[in-house]
PDB file of N, CA and C in Angstrom:
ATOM      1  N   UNK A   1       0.818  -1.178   0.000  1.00  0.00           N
ATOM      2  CA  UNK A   1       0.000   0.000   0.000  1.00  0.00           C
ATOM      3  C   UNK A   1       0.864   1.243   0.000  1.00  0.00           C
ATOM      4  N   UNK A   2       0.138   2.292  -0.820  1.00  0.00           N
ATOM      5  CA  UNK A   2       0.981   3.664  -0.735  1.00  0.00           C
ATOM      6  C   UNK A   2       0.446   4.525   0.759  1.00  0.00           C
ATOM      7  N   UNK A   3       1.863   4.993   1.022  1.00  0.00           N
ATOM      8  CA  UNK A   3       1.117   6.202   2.465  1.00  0.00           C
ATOM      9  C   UNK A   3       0.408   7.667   1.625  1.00  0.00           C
ATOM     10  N   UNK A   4      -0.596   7.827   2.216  1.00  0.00           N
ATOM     11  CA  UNK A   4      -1.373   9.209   1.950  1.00  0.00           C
ATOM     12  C   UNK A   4      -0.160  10.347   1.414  1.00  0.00           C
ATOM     13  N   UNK A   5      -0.787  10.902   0.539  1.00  0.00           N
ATOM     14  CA  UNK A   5      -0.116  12.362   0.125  1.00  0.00           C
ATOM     15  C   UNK A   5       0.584  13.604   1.440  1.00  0.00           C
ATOM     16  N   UNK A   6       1.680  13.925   1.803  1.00  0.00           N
ATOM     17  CA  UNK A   6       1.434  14.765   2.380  1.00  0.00           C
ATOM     18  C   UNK A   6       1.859  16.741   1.865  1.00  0.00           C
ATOM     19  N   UNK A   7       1.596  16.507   0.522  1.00  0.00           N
ATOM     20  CA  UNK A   7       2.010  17.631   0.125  1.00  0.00           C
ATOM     21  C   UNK A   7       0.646  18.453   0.570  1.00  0.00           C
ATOM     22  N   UNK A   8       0.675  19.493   0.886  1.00  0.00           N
ATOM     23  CA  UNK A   8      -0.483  20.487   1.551  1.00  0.00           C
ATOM     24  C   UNK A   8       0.332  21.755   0.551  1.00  0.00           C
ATOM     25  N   UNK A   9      -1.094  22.258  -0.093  1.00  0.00           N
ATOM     26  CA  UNK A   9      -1.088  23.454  -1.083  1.00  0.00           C
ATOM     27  C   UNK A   9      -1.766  24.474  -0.251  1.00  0.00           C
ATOM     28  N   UNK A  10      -1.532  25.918  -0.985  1.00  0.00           N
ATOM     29  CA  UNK A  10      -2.306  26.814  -0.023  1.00  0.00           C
ATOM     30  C   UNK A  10      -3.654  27.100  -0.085  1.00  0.00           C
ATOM     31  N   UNK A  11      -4.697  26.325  -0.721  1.00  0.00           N
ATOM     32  CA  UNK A  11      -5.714  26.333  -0.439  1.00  0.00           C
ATOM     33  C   UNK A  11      -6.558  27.284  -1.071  1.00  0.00           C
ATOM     34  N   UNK A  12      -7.756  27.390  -0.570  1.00  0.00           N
ATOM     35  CA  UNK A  12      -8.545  28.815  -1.242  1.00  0.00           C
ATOM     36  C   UNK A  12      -8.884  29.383  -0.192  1.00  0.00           C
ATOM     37  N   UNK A  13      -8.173  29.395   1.283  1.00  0.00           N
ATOM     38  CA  UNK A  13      -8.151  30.460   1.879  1.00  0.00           C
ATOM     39  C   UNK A  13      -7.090  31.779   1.765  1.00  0.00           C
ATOM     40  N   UNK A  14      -6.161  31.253   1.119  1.00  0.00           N
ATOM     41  CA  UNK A  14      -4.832  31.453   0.781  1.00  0.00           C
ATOM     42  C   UNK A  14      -5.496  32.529  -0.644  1.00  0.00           C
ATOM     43  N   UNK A  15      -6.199  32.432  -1.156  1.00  0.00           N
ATOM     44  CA  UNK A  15      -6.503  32.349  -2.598  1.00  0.00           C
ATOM     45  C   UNK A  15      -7.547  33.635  -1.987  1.00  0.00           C
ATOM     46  N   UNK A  16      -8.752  33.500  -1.067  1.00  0.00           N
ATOM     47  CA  UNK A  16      -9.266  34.954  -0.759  1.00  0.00           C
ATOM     48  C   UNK A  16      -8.305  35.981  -0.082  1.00  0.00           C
ATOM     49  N   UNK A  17      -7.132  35.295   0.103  1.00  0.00           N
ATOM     50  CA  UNK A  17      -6.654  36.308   1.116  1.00  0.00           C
ATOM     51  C   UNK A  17      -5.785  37.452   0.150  1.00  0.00           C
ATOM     52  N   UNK A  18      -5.337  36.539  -0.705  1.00  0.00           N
ATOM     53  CA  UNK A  18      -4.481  37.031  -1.981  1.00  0.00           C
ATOM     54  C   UNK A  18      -5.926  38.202  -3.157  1.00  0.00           C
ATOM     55  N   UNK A  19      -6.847  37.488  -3.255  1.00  0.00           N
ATOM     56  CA  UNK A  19      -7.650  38.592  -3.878  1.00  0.00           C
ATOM     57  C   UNK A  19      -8.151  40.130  -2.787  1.00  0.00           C
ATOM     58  N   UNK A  20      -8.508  39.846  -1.790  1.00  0.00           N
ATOM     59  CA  UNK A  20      -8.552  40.455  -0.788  1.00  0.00           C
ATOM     60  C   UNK A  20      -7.119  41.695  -1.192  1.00  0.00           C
ATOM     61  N   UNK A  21      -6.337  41.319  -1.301  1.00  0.00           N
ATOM     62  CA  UNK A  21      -5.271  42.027  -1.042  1.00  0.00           C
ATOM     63  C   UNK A  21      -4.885  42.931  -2.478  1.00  0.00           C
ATOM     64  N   UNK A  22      -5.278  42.542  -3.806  1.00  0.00           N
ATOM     65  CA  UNK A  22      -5.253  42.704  -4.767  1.00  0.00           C
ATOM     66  C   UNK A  22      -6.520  43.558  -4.920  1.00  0.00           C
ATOM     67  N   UNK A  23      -8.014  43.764  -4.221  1.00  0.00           N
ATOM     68  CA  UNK A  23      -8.580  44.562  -4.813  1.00  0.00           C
ATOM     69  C   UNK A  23      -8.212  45.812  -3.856  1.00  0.00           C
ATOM     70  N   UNK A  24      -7.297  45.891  -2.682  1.00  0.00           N
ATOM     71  CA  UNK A  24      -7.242  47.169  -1.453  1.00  0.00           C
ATOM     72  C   UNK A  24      -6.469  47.415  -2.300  1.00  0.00           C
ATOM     73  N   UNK A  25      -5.320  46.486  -3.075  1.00  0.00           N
ATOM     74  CA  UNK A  25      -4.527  47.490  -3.800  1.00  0.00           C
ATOM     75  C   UNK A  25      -4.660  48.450  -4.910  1.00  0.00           C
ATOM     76  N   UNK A  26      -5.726  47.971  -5.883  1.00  0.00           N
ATOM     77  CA  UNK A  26      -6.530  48.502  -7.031  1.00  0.00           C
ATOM     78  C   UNK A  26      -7.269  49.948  -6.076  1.00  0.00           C
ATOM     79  N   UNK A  27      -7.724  50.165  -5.280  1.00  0.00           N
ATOM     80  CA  UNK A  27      -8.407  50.790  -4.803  1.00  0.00           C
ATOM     81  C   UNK A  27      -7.852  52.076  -4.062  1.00  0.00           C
ATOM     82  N   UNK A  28      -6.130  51.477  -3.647  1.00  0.00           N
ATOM     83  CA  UNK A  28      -5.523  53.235  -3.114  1.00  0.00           C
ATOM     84  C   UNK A  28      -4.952  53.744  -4.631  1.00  0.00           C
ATOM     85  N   UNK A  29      -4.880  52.673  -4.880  1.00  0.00           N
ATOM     86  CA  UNK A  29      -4.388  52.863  -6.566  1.00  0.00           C
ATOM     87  C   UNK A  29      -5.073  54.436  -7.465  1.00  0.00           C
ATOM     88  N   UNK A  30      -5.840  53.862  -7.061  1.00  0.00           N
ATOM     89  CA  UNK A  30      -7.073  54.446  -7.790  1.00  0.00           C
ATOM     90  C   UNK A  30      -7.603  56.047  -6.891  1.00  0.00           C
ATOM     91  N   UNK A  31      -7.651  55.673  -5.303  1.00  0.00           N
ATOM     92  CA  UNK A  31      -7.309  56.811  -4.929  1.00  0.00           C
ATOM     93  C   UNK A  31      -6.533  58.032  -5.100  1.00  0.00           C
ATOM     94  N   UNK A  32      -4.961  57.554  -4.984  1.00  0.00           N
ATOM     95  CA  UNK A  32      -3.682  58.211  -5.174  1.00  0.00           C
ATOM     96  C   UNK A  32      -3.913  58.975  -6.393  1.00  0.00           C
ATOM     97  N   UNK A  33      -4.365  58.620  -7.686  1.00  0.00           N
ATOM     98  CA  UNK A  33      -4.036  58.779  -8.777  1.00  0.00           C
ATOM     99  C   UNK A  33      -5.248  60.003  -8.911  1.00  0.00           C
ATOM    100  N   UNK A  34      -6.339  59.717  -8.160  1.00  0.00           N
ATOM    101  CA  UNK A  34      -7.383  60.933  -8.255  1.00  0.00           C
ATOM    102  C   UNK A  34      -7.054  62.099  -7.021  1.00  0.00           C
ATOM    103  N   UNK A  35      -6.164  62.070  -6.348  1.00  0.00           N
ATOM    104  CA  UNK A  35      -5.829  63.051  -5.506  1.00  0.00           C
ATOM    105  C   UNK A  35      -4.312  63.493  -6.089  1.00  0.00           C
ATOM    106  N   UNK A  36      -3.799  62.593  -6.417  1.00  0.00           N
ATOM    107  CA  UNK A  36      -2.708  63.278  -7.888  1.00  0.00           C
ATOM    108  C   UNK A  36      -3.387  64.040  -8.462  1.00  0.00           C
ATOM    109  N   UNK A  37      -4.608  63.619  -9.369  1.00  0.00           N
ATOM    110  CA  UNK A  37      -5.000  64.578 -10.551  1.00  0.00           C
ATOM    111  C   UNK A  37      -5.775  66.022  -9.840  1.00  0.00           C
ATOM    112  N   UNK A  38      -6.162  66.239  -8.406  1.00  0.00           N
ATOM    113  CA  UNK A  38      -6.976  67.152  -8.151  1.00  0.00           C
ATOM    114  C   UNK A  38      -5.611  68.020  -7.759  1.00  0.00           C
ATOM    115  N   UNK A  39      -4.313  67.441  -7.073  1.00  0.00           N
ATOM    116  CA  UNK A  39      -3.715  68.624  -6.956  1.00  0.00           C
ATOM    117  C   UNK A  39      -2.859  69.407  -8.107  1.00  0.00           C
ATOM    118  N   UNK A  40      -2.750  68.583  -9.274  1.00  0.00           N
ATOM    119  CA  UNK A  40      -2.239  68.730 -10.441  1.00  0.00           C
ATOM    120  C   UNK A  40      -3.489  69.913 -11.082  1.00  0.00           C
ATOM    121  N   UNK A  41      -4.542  69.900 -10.655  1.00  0.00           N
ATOM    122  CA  UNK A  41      -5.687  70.912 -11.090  1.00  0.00           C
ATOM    123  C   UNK A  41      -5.116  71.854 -10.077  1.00  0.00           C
ATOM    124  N   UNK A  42      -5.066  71.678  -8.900  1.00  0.00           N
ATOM    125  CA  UNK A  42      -4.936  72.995  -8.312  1.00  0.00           C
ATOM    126  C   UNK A  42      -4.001  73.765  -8.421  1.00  0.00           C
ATOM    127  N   UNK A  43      -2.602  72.818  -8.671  1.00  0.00           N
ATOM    128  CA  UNK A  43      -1.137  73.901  -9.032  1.00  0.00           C
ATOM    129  C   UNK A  43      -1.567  74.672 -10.236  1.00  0.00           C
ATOM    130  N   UNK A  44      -1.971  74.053 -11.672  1.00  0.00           N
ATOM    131  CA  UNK A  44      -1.848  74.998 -12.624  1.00  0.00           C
ATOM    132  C   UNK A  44      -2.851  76.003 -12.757  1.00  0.00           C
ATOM    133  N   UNK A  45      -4.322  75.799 -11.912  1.00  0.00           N
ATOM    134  CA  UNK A  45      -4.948  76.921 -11.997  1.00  0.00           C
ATOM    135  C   UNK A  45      -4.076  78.069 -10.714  1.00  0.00           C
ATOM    136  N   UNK A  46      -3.348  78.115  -9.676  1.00  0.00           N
ATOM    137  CA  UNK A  46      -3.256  78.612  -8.663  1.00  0.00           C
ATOM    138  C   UNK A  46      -1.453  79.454  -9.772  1.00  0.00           C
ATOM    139  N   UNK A  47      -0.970  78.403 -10.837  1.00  0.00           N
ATOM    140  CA  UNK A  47       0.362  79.350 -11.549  1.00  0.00           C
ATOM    141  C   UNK A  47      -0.827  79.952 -12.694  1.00  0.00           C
ATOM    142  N   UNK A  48      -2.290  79.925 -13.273  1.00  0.00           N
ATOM    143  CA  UNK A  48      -2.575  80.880 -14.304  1.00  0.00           C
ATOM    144  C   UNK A  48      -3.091  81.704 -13.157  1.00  0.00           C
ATOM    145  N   UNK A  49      -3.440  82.078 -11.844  1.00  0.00           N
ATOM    146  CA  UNK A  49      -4.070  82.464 -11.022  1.00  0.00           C
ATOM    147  C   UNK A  49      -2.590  84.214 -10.813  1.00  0.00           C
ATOM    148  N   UNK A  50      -1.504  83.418 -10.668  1.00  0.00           N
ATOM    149  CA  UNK A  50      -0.190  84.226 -10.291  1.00  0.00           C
ATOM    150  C   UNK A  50       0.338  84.814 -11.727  1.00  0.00           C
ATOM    151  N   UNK A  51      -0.111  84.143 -12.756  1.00  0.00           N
ATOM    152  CA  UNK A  51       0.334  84.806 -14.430  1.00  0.00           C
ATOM    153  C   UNK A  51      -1.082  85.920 -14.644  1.00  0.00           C
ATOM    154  N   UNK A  52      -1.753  86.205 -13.808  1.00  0.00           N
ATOM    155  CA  UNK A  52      -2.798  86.904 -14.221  1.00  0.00           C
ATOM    156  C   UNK A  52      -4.189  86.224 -15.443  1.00  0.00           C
ATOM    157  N   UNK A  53      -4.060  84.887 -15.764  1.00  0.00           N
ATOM    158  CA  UNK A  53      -4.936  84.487 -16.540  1.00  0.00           C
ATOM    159  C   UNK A  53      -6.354  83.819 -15.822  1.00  0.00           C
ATOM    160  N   UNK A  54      -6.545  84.439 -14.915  1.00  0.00           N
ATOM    161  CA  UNK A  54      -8.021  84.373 -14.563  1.00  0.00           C
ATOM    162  C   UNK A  54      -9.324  84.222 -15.693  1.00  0.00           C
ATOM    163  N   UNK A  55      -9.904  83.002 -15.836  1.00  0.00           N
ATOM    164  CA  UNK A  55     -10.885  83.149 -17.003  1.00  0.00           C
ATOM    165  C   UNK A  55     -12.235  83.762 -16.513  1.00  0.00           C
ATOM    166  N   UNK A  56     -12.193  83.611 -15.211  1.00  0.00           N
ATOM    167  CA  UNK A  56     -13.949  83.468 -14.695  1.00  0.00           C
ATOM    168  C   UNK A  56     -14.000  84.435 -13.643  1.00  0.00           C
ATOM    169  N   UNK A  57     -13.110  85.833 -13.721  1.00  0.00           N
ATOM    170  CA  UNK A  57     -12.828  86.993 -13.108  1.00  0.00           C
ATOM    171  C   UNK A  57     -14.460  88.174 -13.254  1.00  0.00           C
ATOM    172  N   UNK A  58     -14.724  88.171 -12.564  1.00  0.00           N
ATOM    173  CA  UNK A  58     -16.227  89.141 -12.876  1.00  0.00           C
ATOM    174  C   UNK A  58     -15.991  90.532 -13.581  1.00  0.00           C
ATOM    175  N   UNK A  59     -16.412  90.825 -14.447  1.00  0.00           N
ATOM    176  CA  UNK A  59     -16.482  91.657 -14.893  1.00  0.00           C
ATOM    177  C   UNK A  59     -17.229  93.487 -14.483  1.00  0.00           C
ATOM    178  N   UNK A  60     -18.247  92.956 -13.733  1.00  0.00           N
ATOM    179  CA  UNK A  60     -19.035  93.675 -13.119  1.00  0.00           C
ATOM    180  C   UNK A  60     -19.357  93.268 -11.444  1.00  0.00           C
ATOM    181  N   UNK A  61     -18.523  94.029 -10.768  1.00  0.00           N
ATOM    182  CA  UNK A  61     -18.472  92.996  -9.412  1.00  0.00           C
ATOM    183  C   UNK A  61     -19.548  93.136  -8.505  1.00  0.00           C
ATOM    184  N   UNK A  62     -19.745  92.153  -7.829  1.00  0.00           N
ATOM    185  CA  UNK A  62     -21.425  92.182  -7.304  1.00  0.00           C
ATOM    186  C   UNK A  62     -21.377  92.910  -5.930  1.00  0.00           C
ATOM    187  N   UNK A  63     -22.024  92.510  -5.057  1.00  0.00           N
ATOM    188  CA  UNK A  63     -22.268  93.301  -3.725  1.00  0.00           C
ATOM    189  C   UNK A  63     -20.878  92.270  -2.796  1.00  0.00           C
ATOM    190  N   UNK A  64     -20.120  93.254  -2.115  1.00  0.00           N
ATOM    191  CA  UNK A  64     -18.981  92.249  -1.572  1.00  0.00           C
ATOM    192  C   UNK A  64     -17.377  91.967  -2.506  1.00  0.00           C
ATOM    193  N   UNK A  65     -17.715  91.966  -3.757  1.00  0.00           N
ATOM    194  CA  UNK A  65     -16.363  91.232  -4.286  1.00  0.00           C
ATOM    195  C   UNK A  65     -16.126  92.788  -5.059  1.00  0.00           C
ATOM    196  N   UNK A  66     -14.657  92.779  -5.323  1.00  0.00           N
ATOM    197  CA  UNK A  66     -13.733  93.609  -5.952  1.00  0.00           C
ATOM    198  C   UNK A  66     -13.904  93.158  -7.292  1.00  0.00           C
ATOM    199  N   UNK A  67     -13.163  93.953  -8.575  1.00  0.00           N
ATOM    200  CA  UNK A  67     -12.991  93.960  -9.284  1.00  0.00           C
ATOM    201  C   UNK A  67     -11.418  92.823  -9.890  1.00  0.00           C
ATOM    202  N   UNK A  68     -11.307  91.924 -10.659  1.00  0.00           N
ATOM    203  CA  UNK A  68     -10.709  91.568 -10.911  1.00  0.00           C
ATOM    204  C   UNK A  68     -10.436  89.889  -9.926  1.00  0.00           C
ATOM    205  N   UNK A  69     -11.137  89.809  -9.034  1.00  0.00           N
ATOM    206  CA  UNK A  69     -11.247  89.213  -8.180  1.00  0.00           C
ATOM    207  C   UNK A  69     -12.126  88.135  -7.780  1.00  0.00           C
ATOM    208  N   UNK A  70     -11.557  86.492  -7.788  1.00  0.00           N
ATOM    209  CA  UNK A  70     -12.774  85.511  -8.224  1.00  0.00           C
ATOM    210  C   UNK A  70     -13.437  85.560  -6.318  1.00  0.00           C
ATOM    211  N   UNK A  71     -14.933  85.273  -6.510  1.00  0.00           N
ATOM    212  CA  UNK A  71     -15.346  84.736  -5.559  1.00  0.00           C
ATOM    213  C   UNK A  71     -14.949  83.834  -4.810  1.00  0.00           C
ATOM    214  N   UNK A  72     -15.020  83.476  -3.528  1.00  0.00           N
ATOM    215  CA  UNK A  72     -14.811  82.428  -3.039  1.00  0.00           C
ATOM    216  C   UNK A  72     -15.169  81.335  -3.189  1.00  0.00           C
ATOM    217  N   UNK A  73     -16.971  81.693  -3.389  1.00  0.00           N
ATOM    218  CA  UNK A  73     -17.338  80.297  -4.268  1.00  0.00           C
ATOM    219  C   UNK A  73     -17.023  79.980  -5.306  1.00  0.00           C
ATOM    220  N   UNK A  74     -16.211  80.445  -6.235  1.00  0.00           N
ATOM    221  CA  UNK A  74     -15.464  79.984  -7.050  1.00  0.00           C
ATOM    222  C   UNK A  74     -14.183  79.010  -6.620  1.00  0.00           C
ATOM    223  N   UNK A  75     -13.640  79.668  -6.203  1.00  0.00           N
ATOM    224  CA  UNK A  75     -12.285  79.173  -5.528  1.00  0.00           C
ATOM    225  C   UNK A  75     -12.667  77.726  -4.906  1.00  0.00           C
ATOM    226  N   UNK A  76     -13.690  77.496  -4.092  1.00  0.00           N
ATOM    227  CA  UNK A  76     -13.944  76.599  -2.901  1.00  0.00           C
ATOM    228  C   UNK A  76     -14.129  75.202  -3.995  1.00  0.00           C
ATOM    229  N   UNK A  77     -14.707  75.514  -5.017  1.00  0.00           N
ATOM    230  CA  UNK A  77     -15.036  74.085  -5.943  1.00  0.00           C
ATOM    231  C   UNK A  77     -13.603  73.552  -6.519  1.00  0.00           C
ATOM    232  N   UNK A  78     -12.118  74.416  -6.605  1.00  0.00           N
ATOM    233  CA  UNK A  78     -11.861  74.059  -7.375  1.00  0.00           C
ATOM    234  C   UNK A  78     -10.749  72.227  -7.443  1.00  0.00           C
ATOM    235  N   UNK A  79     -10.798  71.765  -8.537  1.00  0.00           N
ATOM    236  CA  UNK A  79     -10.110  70.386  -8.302  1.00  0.00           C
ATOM    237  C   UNK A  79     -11.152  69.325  -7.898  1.00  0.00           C
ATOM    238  N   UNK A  80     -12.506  69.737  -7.031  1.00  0.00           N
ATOM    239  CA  UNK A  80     -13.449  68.766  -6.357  1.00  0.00           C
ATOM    240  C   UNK A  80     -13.715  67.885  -7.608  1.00  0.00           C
ATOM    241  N   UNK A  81     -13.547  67.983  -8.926  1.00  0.00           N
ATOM    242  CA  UNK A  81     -14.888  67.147  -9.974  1.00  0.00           C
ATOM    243  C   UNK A  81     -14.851  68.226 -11.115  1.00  0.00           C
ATOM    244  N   UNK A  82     -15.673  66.579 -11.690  1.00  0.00           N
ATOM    245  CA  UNK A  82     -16.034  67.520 -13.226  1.00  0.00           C
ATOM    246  C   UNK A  82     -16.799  68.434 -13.319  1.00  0.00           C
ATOM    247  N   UNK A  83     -16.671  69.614 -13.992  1.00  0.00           N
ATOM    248  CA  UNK A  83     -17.706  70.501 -14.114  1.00  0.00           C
ATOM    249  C   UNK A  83     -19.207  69.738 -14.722  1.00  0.00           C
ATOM    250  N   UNK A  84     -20.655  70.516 -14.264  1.00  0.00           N
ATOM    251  CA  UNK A  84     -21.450  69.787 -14.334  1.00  0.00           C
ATOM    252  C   UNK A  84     -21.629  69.445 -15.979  1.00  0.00           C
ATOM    253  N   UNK A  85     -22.148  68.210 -16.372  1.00  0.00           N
ATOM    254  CA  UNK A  85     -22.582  68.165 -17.914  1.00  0.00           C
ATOM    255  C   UNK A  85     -20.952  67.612 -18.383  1.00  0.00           C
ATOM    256  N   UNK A  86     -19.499  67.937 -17.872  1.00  0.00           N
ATOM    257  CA  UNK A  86     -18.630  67.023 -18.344  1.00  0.00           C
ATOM    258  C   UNK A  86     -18.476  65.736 -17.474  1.00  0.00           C
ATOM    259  N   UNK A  87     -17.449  64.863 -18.017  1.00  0.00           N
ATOM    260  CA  UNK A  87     -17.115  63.302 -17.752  1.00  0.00           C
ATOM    261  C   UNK A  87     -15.664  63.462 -17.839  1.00  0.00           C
ATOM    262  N   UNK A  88     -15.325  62.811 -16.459  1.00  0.00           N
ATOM    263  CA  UNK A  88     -13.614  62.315 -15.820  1.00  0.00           C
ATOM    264  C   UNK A  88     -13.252  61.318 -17.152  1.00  0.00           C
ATOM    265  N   UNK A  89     -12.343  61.597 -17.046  1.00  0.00           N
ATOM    266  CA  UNK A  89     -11.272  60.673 -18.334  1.00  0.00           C
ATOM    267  C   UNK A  89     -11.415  59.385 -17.907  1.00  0.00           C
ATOM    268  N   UNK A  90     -11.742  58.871 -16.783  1.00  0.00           N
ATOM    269  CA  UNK A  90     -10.971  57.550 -16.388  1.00  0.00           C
ATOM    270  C   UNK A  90     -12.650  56.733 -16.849  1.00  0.00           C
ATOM    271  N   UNK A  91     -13.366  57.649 -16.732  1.00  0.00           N
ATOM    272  CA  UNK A  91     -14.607  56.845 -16.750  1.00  0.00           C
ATOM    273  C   UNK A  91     -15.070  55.826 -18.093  1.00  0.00           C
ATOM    274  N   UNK A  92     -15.638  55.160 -17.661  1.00  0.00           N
ATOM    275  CA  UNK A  92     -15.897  53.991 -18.822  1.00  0.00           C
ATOM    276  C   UNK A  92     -17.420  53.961 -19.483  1.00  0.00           C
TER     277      UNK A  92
END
């Protein structure tokens, strides 16, 4: 008679633990890369901000704001997302 096998493989606990670990990684992944791209929005509007190329500067300034000078609520959105009616690149 042959003795029983004793080779022991790692199993499919081994196997959730490994996917487990593979989708947290997809996922800062994916984080990182969208908090990359929001501060990459904020440097180059904040160097056309210091070159004077303000696009969305009021023309006629309302009650409170100066001339030449964006609102705050302007400022406060910026980098958060797509403007409404556009779509993020990454999207499918």
């Amino acid at each position: 008679m042959s003795a029983p096998s004793t080779e022991v493989g790692p199993g499919f606990l081994a196997f959730v633990a490994f996917f487990f670990l593979a989708v947290a990684l997809w996922l800062l992944m994916r984080s990182m890369f969208t908090r990359m791209r929001r501060m990459n929005l904020a440097e180059r509007a904040e160097e056309q901000r210091e070159q004077g190329q303000v696009r969305d500067a009021p023309t006629n300034p309302g009650p409170g704001e100066t001339a030449g000078q964006p609102t705050r609520e302007r400022d406060s959105g910026l980098g958060d997302g797509p403007e409404e009616g556009q779509r993020r690149g990454d999207e499918v």
